[in-house]
N, C-alpha and C. Protein backbone atom coordinates (compact mmCIF):
# COMPACT_ATOMS: atom_id res chain seq x y z
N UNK A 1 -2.25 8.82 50.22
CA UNK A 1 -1.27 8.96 51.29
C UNK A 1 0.12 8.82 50.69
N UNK A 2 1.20 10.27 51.28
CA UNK A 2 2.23 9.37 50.85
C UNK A 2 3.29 8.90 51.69
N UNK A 3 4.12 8.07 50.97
CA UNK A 3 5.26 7.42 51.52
C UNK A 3 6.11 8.37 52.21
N UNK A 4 6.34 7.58 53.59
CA UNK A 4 6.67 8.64 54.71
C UNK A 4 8.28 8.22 54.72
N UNK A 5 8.28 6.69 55.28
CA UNK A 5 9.95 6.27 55.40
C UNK A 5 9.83 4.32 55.22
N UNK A 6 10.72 3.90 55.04
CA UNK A 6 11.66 2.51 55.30
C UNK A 6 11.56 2.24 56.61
N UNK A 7 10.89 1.36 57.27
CA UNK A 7 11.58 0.87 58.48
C UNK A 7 11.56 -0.29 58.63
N UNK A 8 12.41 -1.38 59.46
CA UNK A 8 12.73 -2.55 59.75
C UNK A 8 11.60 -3.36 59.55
N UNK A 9 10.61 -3.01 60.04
CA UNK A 9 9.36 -4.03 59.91
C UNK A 9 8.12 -3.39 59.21
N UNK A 10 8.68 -2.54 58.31
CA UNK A 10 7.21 -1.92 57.24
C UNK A 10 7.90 -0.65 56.45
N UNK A 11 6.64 -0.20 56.04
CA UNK A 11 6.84 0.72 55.22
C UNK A 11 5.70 1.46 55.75
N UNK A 12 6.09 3.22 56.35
CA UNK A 12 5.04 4.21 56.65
C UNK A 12 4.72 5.15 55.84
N UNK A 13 3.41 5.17 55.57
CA UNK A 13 2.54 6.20 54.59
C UNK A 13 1.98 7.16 55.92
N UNK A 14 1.69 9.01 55.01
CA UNK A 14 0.74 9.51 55.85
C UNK A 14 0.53 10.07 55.29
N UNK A 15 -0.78 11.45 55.22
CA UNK A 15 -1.67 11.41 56.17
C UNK A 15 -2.93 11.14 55.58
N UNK A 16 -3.57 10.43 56.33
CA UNK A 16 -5.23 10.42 55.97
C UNK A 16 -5.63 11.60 55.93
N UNK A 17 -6.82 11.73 54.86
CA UNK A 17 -7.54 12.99 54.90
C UNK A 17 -8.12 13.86 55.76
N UNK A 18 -8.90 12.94 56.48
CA UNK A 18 -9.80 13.48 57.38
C UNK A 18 -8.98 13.57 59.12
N UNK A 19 -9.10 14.87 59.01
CA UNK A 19 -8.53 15.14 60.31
C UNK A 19 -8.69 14.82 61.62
N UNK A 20 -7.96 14.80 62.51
CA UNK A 20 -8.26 13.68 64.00
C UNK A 20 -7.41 14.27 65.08
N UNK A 21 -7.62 13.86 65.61
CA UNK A 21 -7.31 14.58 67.27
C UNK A 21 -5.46 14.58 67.03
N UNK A 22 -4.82 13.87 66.08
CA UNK A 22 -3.31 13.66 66.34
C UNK A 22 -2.84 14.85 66.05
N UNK A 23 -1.09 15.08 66.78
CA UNK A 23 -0.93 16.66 66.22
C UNK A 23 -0.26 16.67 64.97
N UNK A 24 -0.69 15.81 63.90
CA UNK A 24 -0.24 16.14 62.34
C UNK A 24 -1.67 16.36 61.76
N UNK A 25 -2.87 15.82 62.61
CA UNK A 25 -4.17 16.45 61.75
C UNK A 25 -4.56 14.49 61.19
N UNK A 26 -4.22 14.29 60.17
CA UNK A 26 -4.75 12.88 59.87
C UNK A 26 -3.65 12.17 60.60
N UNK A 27 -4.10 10.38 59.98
CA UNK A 27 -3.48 9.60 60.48
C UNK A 27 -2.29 9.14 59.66
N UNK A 28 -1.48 8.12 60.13
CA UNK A 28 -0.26 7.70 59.74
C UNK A 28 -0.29 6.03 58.90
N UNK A 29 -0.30 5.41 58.54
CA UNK A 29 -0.55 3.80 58.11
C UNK A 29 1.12 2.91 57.72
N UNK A 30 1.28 1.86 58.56
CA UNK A 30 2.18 1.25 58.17
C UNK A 30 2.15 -0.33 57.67
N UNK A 31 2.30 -0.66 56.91
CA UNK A 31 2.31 -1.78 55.95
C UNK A 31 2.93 -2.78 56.53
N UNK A 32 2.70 -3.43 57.35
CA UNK A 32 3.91 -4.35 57.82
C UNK A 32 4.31 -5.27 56.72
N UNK A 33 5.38 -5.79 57.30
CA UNK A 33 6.17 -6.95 56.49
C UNK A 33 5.83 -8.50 56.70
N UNK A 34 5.02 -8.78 58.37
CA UNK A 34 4.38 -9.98 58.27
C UNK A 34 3.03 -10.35 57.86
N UNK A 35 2.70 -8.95 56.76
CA UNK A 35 1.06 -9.32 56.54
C UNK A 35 1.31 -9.38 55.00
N UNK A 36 2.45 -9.53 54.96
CA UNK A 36 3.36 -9.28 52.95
C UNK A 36 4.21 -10.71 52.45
N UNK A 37 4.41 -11.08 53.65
CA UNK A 37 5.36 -12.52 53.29
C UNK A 37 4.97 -13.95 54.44
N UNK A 38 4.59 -14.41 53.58
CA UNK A 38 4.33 -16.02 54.79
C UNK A 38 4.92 -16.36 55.51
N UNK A 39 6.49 -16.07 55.42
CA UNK A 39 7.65 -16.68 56.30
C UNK A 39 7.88 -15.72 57.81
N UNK A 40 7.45 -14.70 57.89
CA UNK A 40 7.57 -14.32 58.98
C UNK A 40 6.99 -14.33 60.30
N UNK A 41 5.50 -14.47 60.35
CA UNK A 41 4.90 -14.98 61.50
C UNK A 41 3.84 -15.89 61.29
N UNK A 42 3.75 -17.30 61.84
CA UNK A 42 2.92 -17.84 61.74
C UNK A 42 1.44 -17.52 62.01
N UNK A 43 0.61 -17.51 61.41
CA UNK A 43 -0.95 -17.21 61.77
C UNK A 43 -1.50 -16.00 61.49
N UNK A 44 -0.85 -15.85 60.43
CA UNK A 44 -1.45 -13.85 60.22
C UNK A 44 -1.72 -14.36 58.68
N UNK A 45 -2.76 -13.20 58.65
CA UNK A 45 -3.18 -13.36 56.85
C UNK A 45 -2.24 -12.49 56.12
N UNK A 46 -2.20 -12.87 54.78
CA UNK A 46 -1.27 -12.11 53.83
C UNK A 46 -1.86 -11.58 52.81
N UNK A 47 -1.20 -10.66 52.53
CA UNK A 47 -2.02 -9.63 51.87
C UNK A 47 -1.77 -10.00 50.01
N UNK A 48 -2.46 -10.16 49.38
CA UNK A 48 -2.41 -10.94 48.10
C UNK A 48 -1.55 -10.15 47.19
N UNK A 49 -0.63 -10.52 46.39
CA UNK A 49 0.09 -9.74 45.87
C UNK A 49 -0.34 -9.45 44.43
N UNK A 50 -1.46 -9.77 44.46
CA UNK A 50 -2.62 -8.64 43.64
C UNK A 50 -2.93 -7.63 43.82
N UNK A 51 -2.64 -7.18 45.07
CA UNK A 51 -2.97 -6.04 46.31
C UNK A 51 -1.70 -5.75 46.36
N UNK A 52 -1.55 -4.39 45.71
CA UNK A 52 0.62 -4.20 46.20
C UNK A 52 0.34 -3.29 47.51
N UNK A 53 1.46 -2.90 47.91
CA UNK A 53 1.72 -2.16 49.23
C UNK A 53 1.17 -1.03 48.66
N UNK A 54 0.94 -0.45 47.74
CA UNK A 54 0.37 1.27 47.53
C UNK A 54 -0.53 0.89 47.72
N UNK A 55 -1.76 -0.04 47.50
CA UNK A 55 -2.84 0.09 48.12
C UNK A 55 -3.50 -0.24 49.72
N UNK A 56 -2.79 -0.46 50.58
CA UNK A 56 -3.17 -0.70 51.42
C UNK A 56 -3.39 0.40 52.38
N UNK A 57 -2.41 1.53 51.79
CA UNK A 57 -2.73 2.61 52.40
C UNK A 57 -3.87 3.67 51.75
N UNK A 58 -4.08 3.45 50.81
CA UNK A 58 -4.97 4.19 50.03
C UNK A 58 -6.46 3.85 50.46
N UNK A 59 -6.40 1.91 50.80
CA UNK A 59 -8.12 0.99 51.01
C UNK A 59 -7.99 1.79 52.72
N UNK A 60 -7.07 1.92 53.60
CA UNK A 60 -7.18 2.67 54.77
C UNK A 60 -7.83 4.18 54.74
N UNK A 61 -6.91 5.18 53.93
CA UNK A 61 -7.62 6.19 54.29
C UNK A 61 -9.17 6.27 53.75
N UNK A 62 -9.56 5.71 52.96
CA UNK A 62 -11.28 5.31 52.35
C UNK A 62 -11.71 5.18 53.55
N UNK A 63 -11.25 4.34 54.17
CA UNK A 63 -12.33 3.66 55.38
C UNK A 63 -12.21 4.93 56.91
N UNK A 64 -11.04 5.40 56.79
CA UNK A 64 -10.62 6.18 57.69
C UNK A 64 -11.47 7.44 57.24
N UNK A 65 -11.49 8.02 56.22
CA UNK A 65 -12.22 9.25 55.77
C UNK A 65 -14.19 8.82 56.11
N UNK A 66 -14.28 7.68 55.33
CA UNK A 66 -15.45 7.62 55.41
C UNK A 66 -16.43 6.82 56.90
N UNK A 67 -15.21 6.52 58.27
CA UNK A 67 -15.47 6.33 59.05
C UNK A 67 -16.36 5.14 59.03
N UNK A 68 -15.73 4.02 58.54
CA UNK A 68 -16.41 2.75 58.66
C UNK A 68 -15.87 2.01 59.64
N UNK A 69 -16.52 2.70 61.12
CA UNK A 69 -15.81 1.96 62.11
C UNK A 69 -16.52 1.13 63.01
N UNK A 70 -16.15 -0.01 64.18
CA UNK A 70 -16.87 -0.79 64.33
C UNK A 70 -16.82 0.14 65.96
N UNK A 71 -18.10 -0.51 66.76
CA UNK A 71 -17.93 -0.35 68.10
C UNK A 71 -16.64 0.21 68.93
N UNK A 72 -15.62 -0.95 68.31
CA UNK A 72 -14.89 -0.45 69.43
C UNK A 72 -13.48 0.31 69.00
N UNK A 73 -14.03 1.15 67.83
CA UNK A 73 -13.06 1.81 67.08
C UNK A 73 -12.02 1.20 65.92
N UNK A 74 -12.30 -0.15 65.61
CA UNK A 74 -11.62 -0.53 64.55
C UNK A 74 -12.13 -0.12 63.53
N UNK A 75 -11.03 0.15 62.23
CA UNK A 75 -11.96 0.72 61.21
C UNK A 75 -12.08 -0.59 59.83
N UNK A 76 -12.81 -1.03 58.99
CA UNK A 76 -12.95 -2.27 57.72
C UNK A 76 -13.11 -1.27 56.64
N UNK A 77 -12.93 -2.14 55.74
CA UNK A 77 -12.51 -1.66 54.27
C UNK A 77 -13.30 -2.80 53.58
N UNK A 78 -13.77 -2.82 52.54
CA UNK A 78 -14.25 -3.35 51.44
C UNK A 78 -14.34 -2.65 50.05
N UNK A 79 -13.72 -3.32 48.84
CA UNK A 79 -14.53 -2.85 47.69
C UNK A 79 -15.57 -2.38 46.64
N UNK A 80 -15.78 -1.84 45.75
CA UNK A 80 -16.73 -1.74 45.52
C UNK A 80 -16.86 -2.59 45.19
N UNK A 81 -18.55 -3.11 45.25
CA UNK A 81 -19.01 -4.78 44.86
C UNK A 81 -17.95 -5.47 46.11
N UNK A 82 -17.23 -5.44 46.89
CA UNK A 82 -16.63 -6.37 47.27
C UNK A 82 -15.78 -7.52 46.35
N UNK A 83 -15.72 -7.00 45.09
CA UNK A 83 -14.41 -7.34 43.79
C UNK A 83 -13.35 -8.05 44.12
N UNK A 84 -13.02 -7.35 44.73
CA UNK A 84 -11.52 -6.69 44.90
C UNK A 84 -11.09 -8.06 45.91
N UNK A 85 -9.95 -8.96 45.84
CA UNK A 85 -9.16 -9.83 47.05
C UNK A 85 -8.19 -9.14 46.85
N UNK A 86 -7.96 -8.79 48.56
CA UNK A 86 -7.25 -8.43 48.79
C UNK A 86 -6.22 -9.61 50.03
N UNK A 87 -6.36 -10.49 49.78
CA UNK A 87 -5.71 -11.38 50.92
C UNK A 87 -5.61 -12.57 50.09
N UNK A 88 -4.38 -13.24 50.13
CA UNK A 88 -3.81 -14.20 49.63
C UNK A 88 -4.42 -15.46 49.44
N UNK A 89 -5.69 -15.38 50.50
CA UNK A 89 -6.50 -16.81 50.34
C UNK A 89 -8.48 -16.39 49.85
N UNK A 90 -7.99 -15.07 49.23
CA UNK A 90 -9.38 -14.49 48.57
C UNK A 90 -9.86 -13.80 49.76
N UNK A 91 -9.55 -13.26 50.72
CA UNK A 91 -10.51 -12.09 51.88
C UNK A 91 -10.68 -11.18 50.74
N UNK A 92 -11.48 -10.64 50.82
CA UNK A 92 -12.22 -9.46 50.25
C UNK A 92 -12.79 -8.30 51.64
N UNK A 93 -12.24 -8.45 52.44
CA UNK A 93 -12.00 -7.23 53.49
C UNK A 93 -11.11 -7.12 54.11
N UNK A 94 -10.67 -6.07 54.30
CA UNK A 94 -9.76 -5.42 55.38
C UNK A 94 -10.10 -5.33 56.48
N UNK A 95 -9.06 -5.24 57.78
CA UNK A 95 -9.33 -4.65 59.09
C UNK A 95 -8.45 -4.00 59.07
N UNK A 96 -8.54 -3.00 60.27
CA UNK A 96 -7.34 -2.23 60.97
C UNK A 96 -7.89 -1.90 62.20
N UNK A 97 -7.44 -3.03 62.70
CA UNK A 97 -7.27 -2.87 63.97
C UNK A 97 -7.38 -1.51 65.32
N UNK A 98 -7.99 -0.94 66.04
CA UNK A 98 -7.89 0.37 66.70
C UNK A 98 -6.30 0.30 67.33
N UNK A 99 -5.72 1.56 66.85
CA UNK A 99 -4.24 1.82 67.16
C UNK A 99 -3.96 2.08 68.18
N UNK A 100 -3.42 1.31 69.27
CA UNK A 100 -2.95 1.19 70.39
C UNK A 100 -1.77 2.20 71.08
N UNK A 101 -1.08 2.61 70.08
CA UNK A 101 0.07 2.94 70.30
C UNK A 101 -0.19 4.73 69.65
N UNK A 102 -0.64 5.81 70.34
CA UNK A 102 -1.18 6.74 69.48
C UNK A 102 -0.05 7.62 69.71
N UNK A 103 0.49 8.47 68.35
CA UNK A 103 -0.87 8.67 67.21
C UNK A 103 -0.49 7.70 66.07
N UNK A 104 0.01 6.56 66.21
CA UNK A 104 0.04 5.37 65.37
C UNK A 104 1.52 5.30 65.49
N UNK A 105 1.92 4.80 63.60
CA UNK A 105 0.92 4.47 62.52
C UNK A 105 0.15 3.25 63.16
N UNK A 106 -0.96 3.44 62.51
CA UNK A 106 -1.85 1.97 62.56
C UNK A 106 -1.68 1.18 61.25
N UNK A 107 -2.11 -0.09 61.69
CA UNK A 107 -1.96 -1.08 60.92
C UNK A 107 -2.66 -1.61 60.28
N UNK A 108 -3.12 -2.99 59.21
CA UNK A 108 -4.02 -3.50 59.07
C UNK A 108 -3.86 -4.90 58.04
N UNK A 109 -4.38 -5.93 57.77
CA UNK A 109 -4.70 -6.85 57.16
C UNK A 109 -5.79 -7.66 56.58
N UNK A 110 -6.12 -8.48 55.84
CA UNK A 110 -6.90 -9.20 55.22
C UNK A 110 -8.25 -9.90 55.95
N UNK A 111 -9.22 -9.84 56.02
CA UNK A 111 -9.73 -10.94 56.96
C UNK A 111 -10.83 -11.68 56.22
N UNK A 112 -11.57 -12.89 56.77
CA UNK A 112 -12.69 -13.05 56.26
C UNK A 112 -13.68 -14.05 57.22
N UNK A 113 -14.62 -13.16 57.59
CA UNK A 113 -15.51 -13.91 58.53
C UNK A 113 -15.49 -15.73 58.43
N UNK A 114 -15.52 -15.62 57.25
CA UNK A 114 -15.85 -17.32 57.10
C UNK A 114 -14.56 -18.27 57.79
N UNK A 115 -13.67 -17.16 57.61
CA UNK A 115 -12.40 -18.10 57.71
C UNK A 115 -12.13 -18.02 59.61
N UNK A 116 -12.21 -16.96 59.70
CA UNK A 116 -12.47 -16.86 61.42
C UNK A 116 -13.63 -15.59 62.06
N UNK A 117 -14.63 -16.32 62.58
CA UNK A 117 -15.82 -15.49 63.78
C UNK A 117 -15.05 -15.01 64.15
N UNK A 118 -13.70 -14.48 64.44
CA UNK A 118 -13.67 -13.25 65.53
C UNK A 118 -14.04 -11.69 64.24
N UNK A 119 -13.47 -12.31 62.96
CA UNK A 119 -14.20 -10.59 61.98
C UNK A 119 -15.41 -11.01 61.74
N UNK A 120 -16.07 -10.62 62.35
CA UNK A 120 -17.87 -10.36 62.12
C UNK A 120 -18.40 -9.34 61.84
N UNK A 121 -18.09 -9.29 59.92
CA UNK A 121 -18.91 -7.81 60.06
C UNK A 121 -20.34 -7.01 60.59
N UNK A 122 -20.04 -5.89 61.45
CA UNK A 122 -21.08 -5.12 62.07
C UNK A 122 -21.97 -4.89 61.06
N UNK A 123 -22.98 -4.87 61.35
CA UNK A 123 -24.19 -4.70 60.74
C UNK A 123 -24.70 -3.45 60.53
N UNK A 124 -24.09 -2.07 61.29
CA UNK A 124 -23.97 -0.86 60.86
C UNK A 124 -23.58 -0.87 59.49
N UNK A 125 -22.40 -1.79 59.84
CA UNK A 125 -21.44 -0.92 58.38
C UNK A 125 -21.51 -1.67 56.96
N UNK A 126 -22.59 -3.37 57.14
CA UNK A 126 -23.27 -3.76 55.90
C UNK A 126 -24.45 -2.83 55.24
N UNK A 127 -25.55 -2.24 56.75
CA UNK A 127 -26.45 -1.57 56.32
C UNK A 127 -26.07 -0.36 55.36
N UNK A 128 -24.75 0.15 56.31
CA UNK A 128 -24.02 1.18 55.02
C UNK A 128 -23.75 1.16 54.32
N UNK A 129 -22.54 0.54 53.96
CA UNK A 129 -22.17 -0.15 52.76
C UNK A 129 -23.37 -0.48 51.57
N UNK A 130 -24.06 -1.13 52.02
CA UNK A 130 -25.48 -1.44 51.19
C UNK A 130 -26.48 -0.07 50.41
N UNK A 131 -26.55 0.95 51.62
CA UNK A 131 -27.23 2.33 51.10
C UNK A 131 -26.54 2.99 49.96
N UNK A 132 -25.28 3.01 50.35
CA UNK A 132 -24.10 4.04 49.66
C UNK A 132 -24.12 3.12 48.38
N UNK A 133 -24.41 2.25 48.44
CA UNK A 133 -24.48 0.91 47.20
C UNK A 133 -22.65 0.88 46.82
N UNK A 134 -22.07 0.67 47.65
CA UNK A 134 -20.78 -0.22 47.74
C UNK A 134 -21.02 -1.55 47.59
N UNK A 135 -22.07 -1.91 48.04
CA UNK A 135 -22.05 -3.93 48.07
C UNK A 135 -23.77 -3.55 47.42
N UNK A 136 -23.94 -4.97 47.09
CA UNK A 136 -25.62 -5.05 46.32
C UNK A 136 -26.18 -5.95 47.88
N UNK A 137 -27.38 -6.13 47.51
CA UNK A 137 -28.48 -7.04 48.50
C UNK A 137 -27.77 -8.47 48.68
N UNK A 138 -27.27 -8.87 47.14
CA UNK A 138 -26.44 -10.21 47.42
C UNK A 138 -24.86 -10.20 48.73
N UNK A 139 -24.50 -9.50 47.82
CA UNK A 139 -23.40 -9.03 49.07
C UNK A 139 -23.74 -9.15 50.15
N UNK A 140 -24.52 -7.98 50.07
CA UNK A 140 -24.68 -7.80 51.68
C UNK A 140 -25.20 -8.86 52.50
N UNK A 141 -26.21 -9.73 51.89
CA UNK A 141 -26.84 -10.85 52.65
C UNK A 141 -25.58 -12.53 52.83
N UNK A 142 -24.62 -12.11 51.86
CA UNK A 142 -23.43 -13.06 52.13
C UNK A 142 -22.58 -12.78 53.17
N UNK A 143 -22.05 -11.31 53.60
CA UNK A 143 -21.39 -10.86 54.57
C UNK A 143 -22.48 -11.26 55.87
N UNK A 144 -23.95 -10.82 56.07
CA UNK A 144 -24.43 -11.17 57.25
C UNK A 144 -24.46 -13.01 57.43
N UNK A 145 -23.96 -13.71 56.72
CA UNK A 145 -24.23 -14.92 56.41
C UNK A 145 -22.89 -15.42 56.93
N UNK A 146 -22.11 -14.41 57.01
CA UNK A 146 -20.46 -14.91 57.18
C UNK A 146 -19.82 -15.51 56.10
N UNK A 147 -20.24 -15.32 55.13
CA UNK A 147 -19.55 -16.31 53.53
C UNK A 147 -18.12 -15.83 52.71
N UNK A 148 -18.47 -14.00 53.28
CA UNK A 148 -17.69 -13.55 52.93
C UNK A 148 -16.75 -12.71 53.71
């Protein structure tokens, strides 16, 4: 994806690959600035600065292309092996949230079941993840475990 513009509270990348009902064809992704620095809103995860801003749009369109979405249209991201932290206190998954505001940009951040039950990864998208052999049996049985 590339870099679209500067704005007050992020930085916008576009377009995802895979095409979608919006009238540019893919989607849009914006990086916010309170999922990048601790000081701006209390209670949000931060995105590890192991993880620079070029990738956050790049771990999006993966998940966006390859449609790793949950029920109710949010889409998750994971690494291969699940490697990869991407969140300041070791998450090793992404969310992005279903975009409210269409045709975006949408957003997204760090999460990790263990740290809060409301990201519970779906069990579609371990079983997937697992086939496509993105995550191994260990993985996968740590994510249904909530560990990770």
């Amino acid at each position: 994806m590339n870099f679209l513009r500067s704005e007050s509270d992020g930085i916008v990348f576009g377009y995802t690959r895979r095409q979608s009902n919006t009238p540019i064809g893919g989607l849009s992704y914006k990086s916010m600035n309170y999922h990048r620095h601790s000081g701006y809103k209390r209670g949000k995860t931060i995105w590890s600065s192991d993880f620079p801003v070029s990738q956050e749009p790049i771990a999006f369109d993966e998940s966006d292309f390859a449609q790793w979405m949950d029920g109710a249209g949010n889409l998750w991201w994971t690494s291969n092996g699940a490697a990869t932290k991407v969140g300041a206190n070791g998450e090793r998954l992404a969310f992005f949230p279903q975009c409210s505001n269409r045709p975006g940009p949408w957003h997204g951040y760090p999460v990790s079941p263990k740290d809060d039950e409301n990201y519970e990864i779906p069990e579609q998208l371990i079983r997937e993840w697992e086939t496509k052999n993105i995550i191994d049996d260990l993985i996968a049985c740590r994510m249904r475990k909530g560990k990770i």
